[in-house]
Protein backbone atom coordinates (compact mmCIF):
# COMPACT_ATOMS: atom_id res chain seq x y z
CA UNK A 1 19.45 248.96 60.23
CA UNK A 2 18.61 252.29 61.90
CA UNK A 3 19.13 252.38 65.93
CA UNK A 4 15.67 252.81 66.56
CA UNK A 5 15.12 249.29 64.41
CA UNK A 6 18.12 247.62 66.13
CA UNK A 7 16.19 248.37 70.14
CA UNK A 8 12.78 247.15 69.05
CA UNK A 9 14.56 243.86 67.35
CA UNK A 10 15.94 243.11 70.84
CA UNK A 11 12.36 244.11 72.53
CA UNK A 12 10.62 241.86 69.83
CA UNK A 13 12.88 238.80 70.68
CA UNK A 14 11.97 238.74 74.55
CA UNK A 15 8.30 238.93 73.79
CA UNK A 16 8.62 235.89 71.46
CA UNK A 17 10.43 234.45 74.12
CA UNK A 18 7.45 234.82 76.76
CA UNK A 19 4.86 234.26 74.51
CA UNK A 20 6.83 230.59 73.50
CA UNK A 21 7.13 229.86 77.62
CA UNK A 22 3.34 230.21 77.40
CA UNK A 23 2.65 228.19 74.83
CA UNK A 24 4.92 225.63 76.55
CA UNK A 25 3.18 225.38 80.18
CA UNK A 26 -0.35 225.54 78.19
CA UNK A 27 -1.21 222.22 78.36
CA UNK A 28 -0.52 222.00 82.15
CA UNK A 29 -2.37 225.12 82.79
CA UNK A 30 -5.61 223.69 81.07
CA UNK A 31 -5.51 220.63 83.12
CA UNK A 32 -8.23 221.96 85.56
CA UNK A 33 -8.27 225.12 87.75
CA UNK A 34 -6.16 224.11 90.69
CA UNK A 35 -3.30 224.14 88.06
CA UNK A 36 -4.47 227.36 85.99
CA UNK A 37 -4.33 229.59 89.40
CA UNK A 38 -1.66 228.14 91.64
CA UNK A 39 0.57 225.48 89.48
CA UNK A 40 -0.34 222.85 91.75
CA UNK A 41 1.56 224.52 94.30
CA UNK A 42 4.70 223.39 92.68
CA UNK A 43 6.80 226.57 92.87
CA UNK A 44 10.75 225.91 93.58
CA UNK A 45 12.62 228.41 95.91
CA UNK A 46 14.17 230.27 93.20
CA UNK A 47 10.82 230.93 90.85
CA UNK A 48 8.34 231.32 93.81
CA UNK A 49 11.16 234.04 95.62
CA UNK A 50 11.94 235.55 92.11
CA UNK A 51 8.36 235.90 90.66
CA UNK A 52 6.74 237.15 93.83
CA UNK A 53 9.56 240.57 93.48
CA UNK A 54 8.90 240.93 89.89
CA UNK A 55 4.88 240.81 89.89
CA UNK A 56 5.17 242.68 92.99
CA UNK A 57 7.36 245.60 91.47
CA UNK A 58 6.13 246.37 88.09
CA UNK A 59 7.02 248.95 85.96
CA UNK A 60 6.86 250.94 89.02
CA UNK A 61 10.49 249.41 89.68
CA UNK A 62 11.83 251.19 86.20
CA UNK A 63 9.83 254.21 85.65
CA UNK A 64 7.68 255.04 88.66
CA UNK A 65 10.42 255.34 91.85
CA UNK A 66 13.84 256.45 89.98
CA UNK A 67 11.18 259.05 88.88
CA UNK A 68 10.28 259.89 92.24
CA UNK A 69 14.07 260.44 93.23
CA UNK A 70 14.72 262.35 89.81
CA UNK A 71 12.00 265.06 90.22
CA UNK A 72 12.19 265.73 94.14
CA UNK A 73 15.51 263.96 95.17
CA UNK A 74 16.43 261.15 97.70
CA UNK A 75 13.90 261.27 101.17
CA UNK A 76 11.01 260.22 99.29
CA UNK A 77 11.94 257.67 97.10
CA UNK A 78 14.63 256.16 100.07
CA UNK A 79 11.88 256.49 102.49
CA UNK A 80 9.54 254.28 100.20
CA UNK A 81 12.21 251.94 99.73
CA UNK A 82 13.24 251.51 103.27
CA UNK A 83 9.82 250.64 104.33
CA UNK A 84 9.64 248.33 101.17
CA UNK A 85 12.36 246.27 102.22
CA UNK A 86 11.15 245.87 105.57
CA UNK A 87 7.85 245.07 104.58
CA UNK A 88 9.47 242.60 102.20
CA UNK A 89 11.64 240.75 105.03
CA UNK A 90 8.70 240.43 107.76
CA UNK A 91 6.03 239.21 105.12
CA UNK A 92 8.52 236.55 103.87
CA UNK A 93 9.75 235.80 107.85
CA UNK A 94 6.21 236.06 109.53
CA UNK A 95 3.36 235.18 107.03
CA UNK A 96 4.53 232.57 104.13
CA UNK A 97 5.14 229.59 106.09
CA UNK A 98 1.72 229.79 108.03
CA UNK A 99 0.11 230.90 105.08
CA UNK A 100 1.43 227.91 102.68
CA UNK A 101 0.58 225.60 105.81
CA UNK A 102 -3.12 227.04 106.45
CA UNK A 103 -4.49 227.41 102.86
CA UNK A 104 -3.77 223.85 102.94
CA UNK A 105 -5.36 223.02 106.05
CA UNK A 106 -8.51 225.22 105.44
CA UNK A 107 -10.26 223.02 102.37
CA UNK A 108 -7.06 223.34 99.83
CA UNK A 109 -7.76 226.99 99.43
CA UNK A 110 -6.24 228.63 95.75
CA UNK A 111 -6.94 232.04 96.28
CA UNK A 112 -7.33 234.53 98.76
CA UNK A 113 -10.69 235.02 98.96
CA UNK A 114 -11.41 231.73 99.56
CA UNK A 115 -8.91 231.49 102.02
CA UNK A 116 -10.53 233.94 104.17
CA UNK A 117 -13.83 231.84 103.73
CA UNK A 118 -12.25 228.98 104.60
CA UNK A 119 -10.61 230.32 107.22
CA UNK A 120 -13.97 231.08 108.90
CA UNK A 121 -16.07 228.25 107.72
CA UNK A 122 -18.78 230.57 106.61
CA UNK A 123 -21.67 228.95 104.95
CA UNK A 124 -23.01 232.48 103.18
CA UNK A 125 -20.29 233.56 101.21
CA UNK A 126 -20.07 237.16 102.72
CA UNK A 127 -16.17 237.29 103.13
CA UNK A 128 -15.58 235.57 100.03
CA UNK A 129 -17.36 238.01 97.87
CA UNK A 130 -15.96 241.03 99.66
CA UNK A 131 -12.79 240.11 99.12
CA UNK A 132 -13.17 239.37 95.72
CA UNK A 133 -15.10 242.20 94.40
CA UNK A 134 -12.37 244.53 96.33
CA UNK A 135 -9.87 242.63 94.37
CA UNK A 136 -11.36 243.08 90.81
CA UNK A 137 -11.75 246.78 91.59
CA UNK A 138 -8.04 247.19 92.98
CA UNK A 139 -6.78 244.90 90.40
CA UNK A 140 -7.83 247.01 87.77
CA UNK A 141 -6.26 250.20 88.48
CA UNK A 142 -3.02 247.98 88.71
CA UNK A 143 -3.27 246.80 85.64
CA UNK A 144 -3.96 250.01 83.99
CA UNK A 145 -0.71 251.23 85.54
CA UNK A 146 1.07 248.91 84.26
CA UNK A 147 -0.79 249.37 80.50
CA UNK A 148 0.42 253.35 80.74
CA UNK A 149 4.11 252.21 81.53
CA UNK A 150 4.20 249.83 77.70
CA UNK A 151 2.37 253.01 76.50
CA UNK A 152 4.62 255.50 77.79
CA UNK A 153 7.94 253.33 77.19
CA UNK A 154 6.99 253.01 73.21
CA UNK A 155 6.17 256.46 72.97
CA UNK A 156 9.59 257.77 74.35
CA UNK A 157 11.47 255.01 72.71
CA UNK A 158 9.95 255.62 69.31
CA UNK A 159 7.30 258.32 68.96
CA UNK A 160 4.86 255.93 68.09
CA UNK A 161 1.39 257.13 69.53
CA UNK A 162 0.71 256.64 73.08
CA UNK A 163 -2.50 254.55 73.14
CA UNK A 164 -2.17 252.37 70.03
CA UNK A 165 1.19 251.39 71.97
CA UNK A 166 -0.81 250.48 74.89
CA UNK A 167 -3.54 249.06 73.02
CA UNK A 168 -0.61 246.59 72.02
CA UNK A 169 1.04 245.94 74.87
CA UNK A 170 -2.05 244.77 77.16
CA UNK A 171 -2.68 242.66 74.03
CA UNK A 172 0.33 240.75 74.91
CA UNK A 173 0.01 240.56 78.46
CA UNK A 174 -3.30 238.79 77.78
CA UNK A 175 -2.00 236.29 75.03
CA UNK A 176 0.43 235.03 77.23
CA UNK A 177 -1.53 235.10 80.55
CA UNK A 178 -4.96 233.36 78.89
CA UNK A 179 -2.58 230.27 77.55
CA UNK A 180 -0.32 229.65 80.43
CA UNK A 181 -2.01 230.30 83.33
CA UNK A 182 0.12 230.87 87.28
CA UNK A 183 2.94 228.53 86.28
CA UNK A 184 3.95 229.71 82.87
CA UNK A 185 3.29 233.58 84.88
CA UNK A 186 5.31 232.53 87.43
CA UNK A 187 7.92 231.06 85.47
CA UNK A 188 7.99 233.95 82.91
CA UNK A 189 8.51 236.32 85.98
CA UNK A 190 11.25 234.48 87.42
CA UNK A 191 12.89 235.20 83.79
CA UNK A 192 11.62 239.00 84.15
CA UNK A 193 13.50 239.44 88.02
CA UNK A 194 16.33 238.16 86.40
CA UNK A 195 16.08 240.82 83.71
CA UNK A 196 15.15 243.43 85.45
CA UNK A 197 17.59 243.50 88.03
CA UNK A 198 20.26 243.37 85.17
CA UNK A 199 18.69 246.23 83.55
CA UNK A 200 18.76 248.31 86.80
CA UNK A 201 22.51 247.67 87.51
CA UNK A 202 23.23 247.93 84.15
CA UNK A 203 22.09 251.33 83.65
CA UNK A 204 22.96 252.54 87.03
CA UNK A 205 26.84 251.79 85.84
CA UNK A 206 26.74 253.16 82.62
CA UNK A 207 24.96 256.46 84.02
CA UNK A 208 27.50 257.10 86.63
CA UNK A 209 30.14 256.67 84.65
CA UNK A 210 28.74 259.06 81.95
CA UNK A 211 28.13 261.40 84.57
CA UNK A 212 31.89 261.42 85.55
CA UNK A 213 31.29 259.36 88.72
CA UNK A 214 30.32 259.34 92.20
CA UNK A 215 31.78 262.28 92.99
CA UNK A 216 30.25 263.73 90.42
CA UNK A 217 26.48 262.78 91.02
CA UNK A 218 26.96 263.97 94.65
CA UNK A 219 28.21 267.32 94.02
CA UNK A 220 25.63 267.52 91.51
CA UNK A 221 22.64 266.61 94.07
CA UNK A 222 24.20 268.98 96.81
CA UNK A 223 23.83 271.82 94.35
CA UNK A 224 19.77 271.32 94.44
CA UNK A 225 18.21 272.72 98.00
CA UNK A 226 17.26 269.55 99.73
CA UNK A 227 17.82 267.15 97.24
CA UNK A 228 20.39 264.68 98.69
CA UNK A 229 18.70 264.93 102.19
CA UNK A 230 16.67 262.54 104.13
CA UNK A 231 15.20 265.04 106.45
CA UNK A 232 14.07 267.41 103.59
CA UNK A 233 13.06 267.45 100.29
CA UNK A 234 13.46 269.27 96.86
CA UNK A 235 10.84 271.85 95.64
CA UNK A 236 11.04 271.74 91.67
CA UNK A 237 9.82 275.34 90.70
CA UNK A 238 6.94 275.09 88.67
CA UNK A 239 5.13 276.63 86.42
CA UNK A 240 1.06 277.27 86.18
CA UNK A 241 0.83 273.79 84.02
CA UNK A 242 2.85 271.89 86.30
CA UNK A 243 6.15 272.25 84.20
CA UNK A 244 9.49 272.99 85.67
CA UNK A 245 11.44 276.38 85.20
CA UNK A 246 14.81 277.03 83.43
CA UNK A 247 17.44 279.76 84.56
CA UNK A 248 18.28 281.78 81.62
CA UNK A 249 21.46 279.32 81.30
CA UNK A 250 18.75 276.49 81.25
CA UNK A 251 19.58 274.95 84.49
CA UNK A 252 16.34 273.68 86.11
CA UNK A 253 15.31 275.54 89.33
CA UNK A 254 13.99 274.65 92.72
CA UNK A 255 12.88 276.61 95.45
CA UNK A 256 13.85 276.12 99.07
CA UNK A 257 13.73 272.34 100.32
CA UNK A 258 10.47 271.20 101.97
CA UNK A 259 10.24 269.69 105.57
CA UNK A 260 10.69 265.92 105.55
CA UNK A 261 9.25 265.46 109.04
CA UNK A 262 9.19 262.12 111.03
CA UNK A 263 5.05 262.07 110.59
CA UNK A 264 6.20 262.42 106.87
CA UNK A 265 8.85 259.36 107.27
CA UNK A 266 6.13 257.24 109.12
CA UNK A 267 3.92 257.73 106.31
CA UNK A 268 6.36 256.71 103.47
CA UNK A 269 7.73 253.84 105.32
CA UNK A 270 3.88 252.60 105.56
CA UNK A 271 4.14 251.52 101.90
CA UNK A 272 5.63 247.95 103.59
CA UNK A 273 2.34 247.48 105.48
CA UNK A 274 1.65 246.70 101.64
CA UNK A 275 2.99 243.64 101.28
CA UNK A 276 0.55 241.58 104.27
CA UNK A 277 -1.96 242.58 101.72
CA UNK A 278 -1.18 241.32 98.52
CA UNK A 279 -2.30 239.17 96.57
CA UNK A 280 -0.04 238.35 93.74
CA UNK A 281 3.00 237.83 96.73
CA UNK A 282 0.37 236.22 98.68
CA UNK A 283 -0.55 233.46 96.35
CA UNK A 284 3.96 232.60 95.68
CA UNK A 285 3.88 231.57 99.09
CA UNK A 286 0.65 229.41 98.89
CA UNK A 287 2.00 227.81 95.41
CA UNK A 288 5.55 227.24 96.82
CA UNK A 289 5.90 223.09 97.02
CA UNK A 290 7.31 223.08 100.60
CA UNK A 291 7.66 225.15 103.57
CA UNK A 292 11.06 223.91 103.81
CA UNK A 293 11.80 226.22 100.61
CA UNK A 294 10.80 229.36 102.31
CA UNK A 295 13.80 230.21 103.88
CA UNK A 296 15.87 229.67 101.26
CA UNK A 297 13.29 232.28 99.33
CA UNK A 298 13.16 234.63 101.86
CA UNK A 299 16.82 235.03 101.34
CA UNK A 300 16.50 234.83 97.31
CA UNK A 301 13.89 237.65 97.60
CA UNK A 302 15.46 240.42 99.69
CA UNK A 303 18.80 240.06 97.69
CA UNK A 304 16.99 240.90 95.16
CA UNK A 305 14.63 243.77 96.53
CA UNK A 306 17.25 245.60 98.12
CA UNK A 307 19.71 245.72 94.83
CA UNK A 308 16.90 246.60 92.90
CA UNK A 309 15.30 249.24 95.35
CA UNK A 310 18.98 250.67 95.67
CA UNK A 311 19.65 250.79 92.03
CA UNK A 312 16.14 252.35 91.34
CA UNK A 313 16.37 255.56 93.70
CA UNK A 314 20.38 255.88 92.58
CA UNK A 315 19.44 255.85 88.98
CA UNK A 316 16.88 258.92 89.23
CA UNK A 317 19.60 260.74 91.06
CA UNK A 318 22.54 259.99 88.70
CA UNK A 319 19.52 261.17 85.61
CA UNK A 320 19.41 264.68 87.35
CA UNK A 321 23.06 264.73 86.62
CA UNK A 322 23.20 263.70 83.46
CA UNK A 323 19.79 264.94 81.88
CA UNK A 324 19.13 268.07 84.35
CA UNK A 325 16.60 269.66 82.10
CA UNK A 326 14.98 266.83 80.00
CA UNK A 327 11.87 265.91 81.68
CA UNK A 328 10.59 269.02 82.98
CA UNK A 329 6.76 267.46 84.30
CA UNK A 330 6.13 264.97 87.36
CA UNK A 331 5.00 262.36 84.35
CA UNK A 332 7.82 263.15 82.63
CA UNK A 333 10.46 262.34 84.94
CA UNK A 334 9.36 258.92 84.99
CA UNK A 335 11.05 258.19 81.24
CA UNK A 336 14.53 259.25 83.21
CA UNK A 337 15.23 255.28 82.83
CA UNK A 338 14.27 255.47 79.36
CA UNK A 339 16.61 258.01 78.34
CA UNK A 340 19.56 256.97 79.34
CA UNK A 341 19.36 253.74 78.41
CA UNK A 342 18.64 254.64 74.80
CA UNK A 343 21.31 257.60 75.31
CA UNK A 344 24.06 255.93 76.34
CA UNK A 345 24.46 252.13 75.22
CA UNK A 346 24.50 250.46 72.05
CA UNK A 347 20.67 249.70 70.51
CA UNK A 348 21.13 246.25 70.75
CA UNK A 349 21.94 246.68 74.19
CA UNK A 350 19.28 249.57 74.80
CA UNK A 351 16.66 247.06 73.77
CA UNK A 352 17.46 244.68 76.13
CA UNK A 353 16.97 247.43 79.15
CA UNK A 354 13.85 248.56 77.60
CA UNK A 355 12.61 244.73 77.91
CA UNK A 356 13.82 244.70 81.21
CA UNK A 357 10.45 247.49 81.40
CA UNK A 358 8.60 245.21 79.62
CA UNK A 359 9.64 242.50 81.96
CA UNK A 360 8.37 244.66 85.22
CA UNK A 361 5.23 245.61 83.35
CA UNK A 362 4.07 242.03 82.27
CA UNK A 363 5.32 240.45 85.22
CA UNK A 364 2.37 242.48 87.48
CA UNK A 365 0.02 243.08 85.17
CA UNK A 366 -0.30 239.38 84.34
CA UNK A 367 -0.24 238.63 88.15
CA UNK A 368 -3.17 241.51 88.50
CA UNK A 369 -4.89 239.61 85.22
CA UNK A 370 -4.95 236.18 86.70
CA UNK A 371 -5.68 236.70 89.78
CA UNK A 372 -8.71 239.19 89.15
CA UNK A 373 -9.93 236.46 86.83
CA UNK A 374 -9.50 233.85 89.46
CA UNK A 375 -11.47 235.98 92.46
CA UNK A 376 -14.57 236.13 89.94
CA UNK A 377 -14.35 232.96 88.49
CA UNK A 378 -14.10 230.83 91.57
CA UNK A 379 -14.71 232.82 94.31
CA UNK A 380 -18.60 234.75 92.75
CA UNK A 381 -19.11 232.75 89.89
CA UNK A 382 -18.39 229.11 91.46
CA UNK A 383 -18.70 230.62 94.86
CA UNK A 384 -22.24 232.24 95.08
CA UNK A 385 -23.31 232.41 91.82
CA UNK A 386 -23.26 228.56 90.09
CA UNK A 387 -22.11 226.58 93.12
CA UNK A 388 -22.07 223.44 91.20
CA UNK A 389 -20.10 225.04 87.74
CA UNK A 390 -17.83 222.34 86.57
CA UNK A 391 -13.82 222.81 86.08
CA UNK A 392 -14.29 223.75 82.23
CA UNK A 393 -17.03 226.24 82.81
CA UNK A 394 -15.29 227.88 85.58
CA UNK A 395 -12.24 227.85 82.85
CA UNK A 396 -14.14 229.50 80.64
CA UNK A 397 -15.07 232.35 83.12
CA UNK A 398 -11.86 233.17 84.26
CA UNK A 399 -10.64 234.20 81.03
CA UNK A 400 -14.02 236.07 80.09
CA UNK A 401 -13.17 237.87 82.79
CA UNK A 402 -9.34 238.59 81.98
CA UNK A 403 -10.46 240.31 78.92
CA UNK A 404 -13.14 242.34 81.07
CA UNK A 405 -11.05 243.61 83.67
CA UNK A 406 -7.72 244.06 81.16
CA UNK A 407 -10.85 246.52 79.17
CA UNK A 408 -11.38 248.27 82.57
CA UNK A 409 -7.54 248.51 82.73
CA UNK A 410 -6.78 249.87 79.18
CA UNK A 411 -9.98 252.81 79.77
CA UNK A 412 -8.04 253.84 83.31
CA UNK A 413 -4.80 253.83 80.83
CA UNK A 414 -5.87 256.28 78.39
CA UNK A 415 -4.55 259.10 79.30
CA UNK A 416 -0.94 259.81 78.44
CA UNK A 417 -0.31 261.78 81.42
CA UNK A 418 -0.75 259.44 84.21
CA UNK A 419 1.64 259.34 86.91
CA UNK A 420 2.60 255.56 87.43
CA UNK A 421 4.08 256.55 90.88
CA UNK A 422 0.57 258.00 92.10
CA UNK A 423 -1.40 255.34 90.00
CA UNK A 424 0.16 251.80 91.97
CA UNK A 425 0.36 254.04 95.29
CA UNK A 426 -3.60 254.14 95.50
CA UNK A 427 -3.99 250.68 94.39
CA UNK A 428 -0.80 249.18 96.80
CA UNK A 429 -2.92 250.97 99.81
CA UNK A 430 -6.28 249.95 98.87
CA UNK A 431 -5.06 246.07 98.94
CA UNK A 432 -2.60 246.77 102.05
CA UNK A 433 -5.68 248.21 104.31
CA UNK A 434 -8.34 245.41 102.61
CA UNK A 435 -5.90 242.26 103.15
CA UNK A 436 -3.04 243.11 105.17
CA UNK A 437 -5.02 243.44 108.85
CA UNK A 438 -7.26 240.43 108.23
CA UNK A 439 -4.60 238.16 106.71
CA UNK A 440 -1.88 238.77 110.18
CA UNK A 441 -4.70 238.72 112.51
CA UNK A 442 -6.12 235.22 110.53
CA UNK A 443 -2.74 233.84 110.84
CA UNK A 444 -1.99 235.16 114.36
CA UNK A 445 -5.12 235.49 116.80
CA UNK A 446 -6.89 232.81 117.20
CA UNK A 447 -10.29 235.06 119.02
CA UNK A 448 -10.68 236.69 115.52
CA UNK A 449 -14.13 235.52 114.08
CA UNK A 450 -15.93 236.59 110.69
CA UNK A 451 -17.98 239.59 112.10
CA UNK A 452 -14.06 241.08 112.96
CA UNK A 453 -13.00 239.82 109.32
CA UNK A 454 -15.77 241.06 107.58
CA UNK A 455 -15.90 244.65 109.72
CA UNK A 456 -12.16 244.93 109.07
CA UNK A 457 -12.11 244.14 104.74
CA UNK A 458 -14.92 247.06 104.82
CA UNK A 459 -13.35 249.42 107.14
CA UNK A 460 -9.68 248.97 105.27
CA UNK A 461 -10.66 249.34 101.45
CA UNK A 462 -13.43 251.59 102.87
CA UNK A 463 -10.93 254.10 104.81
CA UNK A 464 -8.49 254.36 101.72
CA UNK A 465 -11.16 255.97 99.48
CA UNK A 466 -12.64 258.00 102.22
CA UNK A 467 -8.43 259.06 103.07
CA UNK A 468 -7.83 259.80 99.40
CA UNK A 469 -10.49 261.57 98.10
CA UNK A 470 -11.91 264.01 101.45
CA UNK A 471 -9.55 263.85 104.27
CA UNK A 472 -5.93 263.82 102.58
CA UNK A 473 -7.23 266.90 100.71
CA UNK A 474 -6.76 268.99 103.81
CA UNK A 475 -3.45 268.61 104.25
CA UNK A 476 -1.57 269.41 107.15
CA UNK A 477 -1.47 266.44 109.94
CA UNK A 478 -3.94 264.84 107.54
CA UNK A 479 -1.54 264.91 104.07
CA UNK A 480 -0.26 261.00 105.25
CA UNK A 481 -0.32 257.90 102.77
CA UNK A 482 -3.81 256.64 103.26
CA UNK A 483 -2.16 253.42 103.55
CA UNK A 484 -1.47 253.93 106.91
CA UNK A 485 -4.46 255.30 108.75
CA UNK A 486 -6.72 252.93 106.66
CA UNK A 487 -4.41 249.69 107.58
CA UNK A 488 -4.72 250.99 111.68
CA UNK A 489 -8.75 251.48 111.60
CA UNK A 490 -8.92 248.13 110.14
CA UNK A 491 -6.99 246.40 112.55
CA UNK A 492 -8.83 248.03 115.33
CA UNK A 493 -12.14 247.18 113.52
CA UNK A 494 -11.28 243.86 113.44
CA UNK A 495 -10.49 243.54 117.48
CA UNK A 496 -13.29 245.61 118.54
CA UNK A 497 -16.19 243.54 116.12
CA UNK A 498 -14.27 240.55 117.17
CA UNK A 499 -14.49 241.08 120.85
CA UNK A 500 -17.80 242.15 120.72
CA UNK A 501 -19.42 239.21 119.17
CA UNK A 502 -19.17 235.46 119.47
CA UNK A 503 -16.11 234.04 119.40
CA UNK A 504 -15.21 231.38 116.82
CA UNK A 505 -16.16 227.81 116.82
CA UNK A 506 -14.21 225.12 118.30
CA UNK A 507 -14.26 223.52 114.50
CA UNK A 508 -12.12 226.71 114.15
CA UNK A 509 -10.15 227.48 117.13
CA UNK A 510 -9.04 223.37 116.61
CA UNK A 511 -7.99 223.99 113.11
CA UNK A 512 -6.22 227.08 113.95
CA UNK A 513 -4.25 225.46 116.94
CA UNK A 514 -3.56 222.53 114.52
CA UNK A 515 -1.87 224.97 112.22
CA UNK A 516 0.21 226.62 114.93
CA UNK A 517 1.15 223.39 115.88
CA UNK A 518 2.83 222.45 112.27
CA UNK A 519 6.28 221.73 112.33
CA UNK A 520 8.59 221.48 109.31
């Protein structure tokens, strides 16, 4: 059996794998919605820590950040992680117990958009639908990221065309997401952590040693202006198409290292503002069965995040050293994981790293899948639309509208040369700046009322586009992450609307005292 053969064998086996675990938790999913979109909030420590990393991650992990580190060196993709990690640790320390506790306490709330309704005990559902149309648009870039990493993985591994492999891949994700529903996701992506984080060390080891060591992969980085350094950054020299110059002995070049300025370093380490914001982490702590459990997740999670953060930016670095002049694009340099997994190890074993990229990839985009499908189906549909829909019916919307929005997804996933990296970065701010403010101050200030929520959802998703598309163009002082200047004008939207109009009524002032109150 060729190599080639022997990699998709092992790639074959873990789908069957997933698609059996959906198959299993099928029943349970179908028995009404409650279960389909949260599990009956029966998450143990272990899954609800585990799946949260995974879905939150993605492909991203694999492809997207050690390509980062192999095209332009350490600063950006360290800086990114750093502010990852902390992101990760004050999310898990400051929001999921009061979150698990309140979603209760505000009419049983399953999803985040209702949540916020809830929250606010608004009769028009204003915030409700805002939040939930922002989530099928944000949602649906995600999952087309995550539909150009199974496209771009089979077309490295194999040379099999780009879009028929995608075409395949978010057929997959849906089979297994439309039977089994959050607790067959969440269980499948406590599986995927498991095998992605083996992956990542696994191919971290192997690469250094092929590389001839640490020593090695440092002298190696030192010999590239700016590419080992925190406070600067490497400068790929590049042609008119974007593609990176050879010497005449085919080294790659790089100009003089960039400027890696604090204003810079503020602006990476914003991507952990993120994580107030998103959903698919939101909903682990909401579905975990006891508060009590959250500790012992918070610890499960970072473990996890920061030996798979670690591993990620090391492995780009150690690919310069091994593969200087294979991937000679921005796109490119995300296979880097790719390639030396199917360079250096045995097929067999190859296959199982490459479903370690499957693993990232379905463990988000079934997250994004779900809970896009939820947002509509309960949240518009049920919500504003049909208030008095029964369980089936809503059912029956929800997965109408996984196949819509996985459509969306695939159309954003045509084209081959997507950068993953760029693609989640847009997508991670627009849900950061939309969520994050509203979802700290909902938890945290009790004079926050639904004018402030409402002003601050529409300022937040509002201020990424407007960031992205005119003002980050400029560049200069104005070249930042949108993440961050969005996420700040939100949370002053939110105080200033707040303060300016009436203040919430006792109905919710009690209820949010009552939750403060809550003990474990």
């Amino acid at each position: 059996m060729g190599n080639s053969m022997l990699t998709l064998l092992s790639m074959v086996l873990y789908m069957i794998v997933m698609i059996v675990i959906g198959v299993f938790f099928a029943k349970f999913a179908n028995e009404d919605s409650e279960h389909f979109f949260i599990g009956g909030r029966r998450l143990g420590p272990w899954v609800a820590a585990m799946s949260a990393e995974a879905s939150d991650m993605s492909g991203w992990l694999l492809m997207g950040l050690p390509g980062v580190a192999y095209w332009c060196g350490l600063a950006d993709a360290a800086w990114t992680a750093i502010g990852l990690a902390i992101g990760t640790y004050l999310n898990w320390l400051l929001v999921s117990k009061r979150l698990r506790r309140y979603s209760i306490a505000a009419g049983n709330a399953i999803t985040i958009p209702e949540f916020f309704s809830n929250r606010f005990k608004e009769n028009r559902k204003v915030i409700m639908t805002i939040a939930a149309l922002f989530i099928l648009i944000f949602f649906a870039v995600y999952t087309g990221s995550c539909f150009v990493t199974c496209g771009k993985l089979f077309n490295q591994l194999f040379g099999l065309n780009y879009q028929m492999m995608m075409l395949i891949g978010a057929a997959f994700v849906l089979t297994y997401t439309f039977l089994g529903g959050f607790l067959a996701e969440s269980t499948t992506d406590f599986v995927q952590g498991i095998v992605m984080i083996f992956a990542l060390i696994a191919v971290l080891a192997s690469g250094t040693a092929a590389a001839g060591g640490l020593g090695a992969v440092v002298e190696n980085a030192r010999s590239m202006p700016g590419f080992l350094e925190f406070f600067g950054i490497a400068s790929p020299s590049v042609d008119a198409s974007g593609v990176q110059q050879l010497s005449a002995s085919g080294a790659p070049l790089f100009g003089a290292a960039g400027a890696y300025g604090p204003l810079t370093i503020v602006s990476t380490m914003a991507w952990g503002l993120g994580y107030f914001g998103m959903p698919q982490v939101l909903l682990r702590f909401m579905g975990i069965r006891s508060t009590r459990e959250l500790t012992k997740s918070r610890r499960i999670a970072m473990i996890w995040v920061l030996i798979s953060l670690a591993a990620a930016v090391c492995i780009g670095i150690v690919g310069r050293a091994l593969f200087p002049s294979a991937l000679l694009t921005s796109a490119a340099s995300e296979d880097i994981f790719i390639v030396i997994s199917s360079s250096l190890m045995h097929p067999l074993v190859a296959g199982v790293m490459m479903a370690g990229i499957l693993a990232a990839t379905m463990s988000s985009s079934d997250s994004y899948l779900l809970i896009a499908a939820s947002a509509f189906a309960r949240n518009i549909y049920q919500g504003v639309i049909k208030k008095n829909a029964g369980d089936k019916e809503i059912m029956t919307v929800s997965r109408i509208t996984l196949l819509l929005v996985a459509v969306i997804g695939i159309v954003i996933a045509l084209d081959e040369n997507s950068i993953i990296f760029k693609v989640v970065s847009f997508a991670w701010a627009g849900f950061g700046a939309t969520f994050g403010p509203i979802m700290l101050f909902s938890l945290f200030w009790k004079r926050t009322n639904r004018a402030g929520a409402i002003a601050g959802m529409l300022g937040g998703g509002g201020m990424v586009f407007l960031w992205k598309l005119v003002i980050r163009p400029m560049g200069g002082v104005f070249g930042i992450y949108e993440l961050l200047p969005a996420f700040i004008f939100s949370c002053i939207m939110i105080v200033v609307v707040s303060l300016l109009t009436e203040k919430p009524s006792r109905e919710i002032e009690e209820e949010f005292e009552a939750v403060r109150a809550m003990r474990d």
